[in-house]
C-alpha atoms as a PDB file:
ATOM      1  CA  UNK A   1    -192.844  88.063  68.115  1.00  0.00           C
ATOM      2  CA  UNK A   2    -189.171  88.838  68.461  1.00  0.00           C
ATOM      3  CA  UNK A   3    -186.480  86.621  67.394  1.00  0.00           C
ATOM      4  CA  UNK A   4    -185.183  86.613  70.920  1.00  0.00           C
ATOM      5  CA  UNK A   5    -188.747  85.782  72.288  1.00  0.00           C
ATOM      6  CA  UNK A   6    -188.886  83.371  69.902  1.00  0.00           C
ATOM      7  CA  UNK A   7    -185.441  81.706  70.802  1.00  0.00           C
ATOM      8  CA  UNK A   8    -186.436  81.472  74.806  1.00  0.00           C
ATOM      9  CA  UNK A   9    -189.825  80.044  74.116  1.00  0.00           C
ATOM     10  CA  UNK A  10    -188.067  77.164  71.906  1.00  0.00           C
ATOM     11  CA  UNK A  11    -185.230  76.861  74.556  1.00  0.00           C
ATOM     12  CA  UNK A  12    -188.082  76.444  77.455  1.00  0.00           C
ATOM     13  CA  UNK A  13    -189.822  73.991  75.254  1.00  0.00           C
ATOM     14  CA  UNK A  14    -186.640  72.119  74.708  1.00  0.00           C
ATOM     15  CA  UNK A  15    -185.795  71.917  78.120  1.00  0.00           C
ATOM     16  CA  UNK A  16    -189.510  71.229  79.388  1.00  0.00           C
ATOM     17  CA  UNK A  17    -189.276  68.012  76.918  1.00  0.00           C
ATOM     18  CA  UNK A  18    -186.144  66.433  78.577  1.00  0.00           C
ATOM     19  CA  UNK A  19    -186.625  67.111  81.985  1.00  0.00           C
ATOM     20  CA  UNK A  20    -188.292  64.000  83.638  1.00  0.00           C
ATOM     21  CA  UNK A  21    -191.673  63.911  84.465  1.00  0.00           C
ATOM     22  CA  UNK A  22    -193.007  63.955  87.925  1.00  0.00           C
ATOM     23  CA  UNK A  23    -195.863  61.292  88.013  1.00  0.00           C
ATOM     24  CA  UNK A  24    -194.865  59.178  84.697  1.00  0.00           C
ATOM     25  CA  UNK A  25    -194.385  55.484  85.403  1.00  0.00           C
ATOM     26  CA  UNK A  26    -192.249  53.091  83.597  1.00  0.00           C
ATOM     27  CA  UNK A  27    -192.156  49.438  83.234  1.00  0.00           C
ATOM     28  CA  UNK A  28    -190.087  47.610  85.506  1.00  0.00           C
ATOM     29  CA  UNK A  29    -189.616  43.436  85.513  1.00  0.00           C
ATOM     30  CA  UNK A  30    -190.603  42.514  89.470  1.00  0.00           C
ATOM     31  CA  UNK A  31    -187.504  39.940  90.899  1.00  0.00           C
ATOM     32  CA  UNK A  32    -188.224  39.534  94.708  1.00  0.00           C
ATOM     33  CA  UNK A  33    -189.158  41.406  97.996  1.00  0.00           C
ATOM     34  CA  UNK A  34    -186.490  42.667 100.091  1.00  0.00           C
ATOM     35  CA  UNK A  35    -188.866  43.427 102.977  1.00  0.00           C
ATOM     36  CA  UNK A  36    -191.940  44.975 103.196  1.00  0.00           C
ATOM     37  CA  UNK A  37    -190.954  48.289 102.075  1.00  0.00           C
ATOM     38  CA  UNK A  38    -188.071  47.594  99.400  1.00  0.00           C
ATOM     39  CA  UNK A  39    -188.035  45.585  96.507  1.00  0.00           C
ATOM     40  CA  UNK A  40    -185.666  44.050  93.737  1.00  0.00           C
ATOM     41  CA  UNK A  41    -186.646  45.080  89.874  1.00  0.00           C
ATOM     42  CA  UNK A  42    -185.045  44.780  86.426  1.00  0.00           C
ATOM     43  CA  UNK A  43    -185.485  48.675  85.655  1.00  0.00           C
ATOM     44  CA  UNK A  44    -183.548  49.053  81.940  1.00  0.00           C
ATOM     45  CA  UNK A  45    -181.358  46.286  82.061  1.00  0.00           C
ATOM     46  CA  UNK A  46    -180.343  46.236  85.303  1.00  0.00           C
ATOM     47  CA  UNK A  47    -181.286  45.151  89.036  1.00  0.00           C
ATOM     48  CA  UNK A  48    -182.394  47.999  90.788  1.00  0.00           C
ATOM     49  CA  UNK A  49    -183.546  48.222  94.710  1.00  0.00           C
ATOM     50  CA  UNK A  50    -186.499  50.210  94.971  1.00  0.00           C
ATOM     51  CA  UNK A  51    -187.554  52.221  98.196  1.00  0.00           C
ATOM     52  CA  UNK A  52    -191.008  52.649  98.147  1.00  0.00           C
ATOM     53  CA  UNK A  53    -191.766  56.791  98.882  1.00  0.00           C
ATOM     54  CA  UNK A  54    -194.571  57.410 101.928  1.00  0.00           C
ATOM     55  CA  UNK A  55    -194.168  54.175 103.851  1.00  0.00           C
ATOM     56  CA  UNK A  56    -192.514  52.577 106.332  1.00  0.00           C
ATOM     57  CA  UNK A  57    -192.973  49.036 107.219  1.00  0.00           C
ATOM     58  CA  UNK A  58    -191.620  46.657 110.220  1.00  0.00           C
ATOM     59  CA  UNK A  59    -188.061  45.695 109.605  1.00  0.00           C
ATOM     60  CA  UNK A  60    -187.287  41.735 109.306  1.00  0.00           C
ATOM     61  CA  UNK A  61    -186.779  40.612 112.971  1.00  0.00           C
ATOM     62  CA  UNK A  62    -189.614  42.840 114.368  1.00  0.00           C
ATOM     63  CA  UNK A  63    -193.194  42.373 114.849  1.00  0.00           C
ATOM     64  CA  UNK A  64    -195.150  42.237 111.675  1.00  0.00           C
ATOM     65  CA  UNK A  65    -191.941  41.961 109.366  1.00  0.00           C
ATOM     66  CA  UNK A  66    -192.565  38.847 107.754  1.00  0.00           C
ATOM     67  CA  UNK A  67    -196.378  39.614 106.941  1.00  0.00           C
ATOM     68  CA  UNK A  68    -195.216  42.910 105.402  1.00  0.00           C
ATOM     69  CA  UNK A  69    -192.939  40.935 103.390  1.00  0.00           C
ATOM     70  CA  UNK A  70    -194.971  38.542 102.894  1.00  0.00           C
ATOM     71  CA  UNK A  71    -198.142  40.673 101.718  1.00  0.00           C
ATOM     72  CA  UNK A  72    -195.172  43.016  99.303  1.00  0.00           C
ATOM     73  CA  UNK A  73    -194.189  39.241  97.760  1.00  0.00           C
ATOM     74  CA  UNK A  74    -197.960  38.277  97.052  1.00  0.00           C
ATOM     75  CA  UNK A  75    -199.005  41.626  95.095  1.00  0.00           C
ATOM     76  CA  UNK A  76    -196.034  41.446  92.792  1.00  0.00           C
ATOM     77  CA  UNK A  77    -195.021  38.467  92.377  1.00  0.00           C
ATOM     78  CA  UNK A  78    -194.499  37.189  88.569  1.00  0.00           C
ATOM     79  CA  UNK A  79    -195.432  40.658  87.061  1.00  0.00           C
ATOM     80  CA  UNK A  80    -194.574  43.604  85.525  1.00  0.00           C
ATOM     81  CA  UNK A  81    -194.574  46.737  87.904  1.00  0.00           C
ATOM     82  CA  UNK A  82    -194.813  50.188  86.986  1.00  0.00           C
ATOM     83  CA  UNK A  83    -192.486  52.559  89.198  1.00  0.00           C
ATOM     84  CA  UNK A  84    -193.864  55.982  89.430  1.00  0.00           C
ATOM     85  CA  UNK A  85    -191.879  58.681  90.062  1.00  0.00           C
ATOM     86  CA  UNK A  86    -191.587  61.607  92.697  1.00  0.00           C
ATOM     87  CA  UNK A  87    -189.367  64.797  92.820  1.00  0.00           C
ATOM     88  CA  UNK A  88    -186.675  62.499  94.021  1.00  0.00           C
ATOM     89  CA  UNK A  89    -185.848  59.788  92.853  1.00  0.00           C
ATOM     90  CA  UNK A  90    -183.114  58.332  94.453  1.00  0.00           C
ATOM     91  CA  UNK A  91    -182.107  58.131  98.198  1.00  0.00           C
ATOM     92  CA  UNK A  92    -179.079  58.989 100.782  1.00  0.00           C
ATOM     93  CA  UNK A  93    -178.175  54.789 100.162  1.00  0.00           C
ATOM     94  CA  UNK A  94    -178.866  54.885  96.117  1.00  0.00           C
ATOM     95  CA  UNK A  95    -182.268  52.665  96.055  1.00  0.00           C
ATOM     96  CA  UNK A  96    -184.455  53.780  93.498  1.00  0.00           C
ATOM     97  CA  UNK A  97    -187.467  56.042  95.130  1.00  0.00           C
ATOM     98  CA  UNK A  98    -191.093  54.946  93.605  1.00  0.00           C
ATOM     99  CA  UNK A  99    -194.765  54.363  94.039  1.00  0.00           C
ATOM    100  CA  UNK A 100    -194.893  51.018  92.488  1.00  0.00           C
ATOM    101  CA  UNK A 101    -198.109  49.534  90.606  1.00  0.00           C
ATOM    102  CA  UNK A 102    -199.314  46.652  89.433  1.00  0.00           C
ATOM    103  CA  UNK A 103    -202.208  47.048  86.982  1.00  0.00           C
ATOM    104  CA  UNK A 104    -203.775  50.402  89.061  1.00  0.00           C
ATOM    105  CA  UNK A 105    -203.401  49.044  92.460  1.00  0.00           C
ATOM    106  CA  UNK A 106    -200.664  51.426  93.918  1.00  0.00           C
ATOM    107  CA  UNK A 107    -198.499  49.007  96.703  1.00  0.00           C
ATOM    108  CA  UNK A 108    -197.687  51.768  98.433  1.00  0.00           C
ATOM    109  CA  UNK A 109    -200.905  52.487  99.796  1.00  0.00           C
ATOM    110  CA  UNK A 110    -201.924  48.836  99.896  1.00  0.00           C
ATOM    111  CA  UNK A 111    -199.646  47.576 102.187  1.00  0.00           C
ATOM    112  CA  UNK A 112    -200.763  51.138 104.858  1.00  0.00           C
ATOM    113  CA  UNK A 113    -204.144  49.930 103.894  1.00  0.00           C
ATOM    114  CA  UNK A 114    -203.749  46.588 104.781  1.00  0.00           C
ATOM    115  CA  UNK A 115    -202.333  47.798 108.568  1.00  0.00           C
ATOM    116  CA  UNK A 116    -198.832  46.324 107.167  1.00  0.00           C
ATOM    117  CA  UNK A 117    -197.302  49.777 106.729  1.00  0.00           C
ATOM    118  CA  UNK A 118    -197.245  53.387 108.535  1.00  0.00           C
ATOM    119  CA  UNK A 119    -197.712  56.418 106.370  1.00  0.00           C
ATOM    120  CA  UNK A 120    -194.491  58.631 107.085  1.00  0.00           C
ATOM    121  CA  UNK A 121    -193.926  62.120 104.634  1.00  0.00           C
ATOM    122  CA  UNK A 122    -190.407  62.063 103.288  1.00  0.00           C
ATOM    123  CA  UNK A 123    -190.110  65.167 101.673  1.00  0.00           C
ATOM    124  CA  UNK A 124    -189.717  65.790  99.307  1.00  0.00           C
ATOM    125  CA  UNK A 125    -191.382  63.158  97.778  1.00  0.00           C
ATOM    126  CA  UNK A 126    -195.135  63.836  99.384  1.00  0.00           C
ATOM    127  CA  UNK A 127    -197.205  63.541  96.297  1.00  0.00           C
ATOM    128  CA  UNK A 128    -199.399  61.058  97.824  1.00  0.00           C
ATOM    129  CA  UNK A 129    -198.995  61.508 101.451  1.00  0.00           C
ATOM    130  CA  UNK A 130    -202.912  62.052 102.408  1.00  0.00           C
ATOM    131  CA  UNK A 131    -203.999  59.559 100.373  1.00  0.00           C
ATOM    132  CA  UNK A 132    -201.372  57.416 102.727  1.00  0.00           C
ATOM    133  CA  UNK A 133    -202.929  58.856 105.799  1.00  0.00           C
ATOM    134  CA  UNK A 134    -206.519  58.270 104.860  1.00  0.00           C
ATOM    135  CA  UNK A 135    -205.421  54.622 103.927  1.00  0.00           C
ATOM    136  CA  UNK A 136    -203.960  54.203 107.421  1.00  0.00           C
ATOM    137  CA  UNK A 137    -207.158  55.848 109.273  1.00  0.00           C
ATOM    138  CA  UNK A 138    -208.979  53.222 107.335  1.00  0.00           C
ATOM    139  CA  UNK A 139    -206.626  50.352 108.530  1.00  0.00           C
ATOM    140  CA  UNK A 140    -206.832  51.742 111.911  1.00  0.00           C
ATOM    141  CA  UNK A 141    -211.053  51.776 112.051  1.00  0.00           C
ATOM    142  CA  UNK A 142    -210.737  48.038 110.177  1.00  0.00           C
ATOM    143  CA  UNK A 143    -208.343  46.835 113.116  1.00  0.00           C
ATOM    144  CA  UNK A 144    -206.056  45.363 110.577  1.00  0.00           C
ATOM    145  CA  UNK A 145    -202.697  43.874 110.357  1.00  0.00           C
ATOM    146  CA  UNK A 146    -200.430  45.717 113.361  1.00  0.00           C
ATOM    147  CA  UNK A 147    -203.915  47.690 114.418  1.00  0.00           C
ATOM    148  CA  UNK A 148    -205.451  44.657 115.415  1.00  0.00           C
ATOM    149  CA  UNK A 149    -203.618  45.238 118.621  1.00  0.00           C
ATOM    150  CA  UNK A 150    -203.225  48.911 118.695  1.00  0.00           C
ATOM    151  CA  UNK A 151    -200.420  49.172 116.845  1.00  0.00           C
ATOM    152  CA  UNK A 152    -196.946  48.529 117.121  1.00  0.00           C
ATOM    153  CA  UNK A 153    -194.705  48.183 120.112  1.00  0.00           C
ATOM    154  CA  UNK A 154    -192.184  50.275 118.208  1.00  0.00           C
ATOM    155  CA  UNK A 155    -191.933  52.354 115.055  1.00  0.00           C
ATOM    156  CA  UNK A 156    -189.738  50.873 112.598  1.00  0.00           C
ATOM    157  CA  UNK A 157    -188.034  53.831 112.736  1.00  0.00           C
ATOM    158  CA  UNK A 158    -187.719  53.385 116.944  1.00  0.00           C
ATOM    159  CA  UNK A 159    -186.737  49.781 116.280  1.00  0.00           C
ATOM    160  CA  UNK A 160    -183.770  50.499 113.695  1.00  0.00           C
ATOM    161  CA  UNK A 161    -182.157  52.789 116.127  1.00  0.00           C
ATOM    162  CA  UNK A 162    -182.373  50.037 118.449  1.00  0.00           C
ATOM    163  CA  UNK A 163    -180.856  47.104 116.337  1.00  0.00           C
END
């Protein structure tokens, strides 16, 4: 091996080593729910917001808000989360961008799974995305939360625009 072949494999390596990891979670202390989608963590010292990736849940003021919230408060609260990471991790607004866990129950896909959440692909963080959609299919069959009735009257994406 060349000394120059030698020299790029040990800069790659380098480089490969400091680069963060797509998929590797760290520990973050839980604080309190936001709404259903976004939550307040002590993430290395600090209080962070944290979007969750793949989901969007109904705001505060529209139907199903509060249970989202509600349902987010009750599966973290008094732990420790784990955030996991996407290719992205921060958004247009500067909250954090994570699949958060506590022990190996993902929230993400609990609170689609639990009809309290749609599965929407922001790209491009779509690591998970079809295990979101099979999560919702199941919610949908199950008639829970929203799909009890068929749904929602609005998107939360249709009712932002409108309030």
């Amino acid at each position: 091996m060349s000394i120059r072949n030698a020299f790029l494999i040990s800069t790659l390596l380098l480089v490969l080593c400091i680069l963060p990891v797509s998929g590797y979670a760290e520990s973050a202390r839980f604080l309190t729910v936001i709404d259903g989608d976004s939550l307040l963590v002590e993430y290395q010292g600090r209080s962070r917001e944290v979007r969750l990736i793949g989901v969007d849940c109904p705001e505060w003021g529209q139907e199903y808000g509060t249970e989202a919230k509600s349902h987010a408060l009750t599966f973290c609260y008094g732990k420790q989360v784990r955030l996991e990471f996407d290719k992205s991790r921060k958004d247009r607004y500067g909250r954090m961008l994570a699949y958060v866990y506590c022990g190996d129950t993902m929230l993400n896909e609990e609170m689609v799974r639990a009809g309290l959440a749609l599965a929407v692909k922001y790209k491009p963080n779509t690591k998970y995305h079809s295990r979101f959609k099979r999560a919702e299919k199941d919610a949908r069959l199950k008639r829970r939360g929203f799909w009890l009735h068929g749904g929602l009257k609005q998107t939360p994406s249709q009712w932002r625009k409108r309030h």
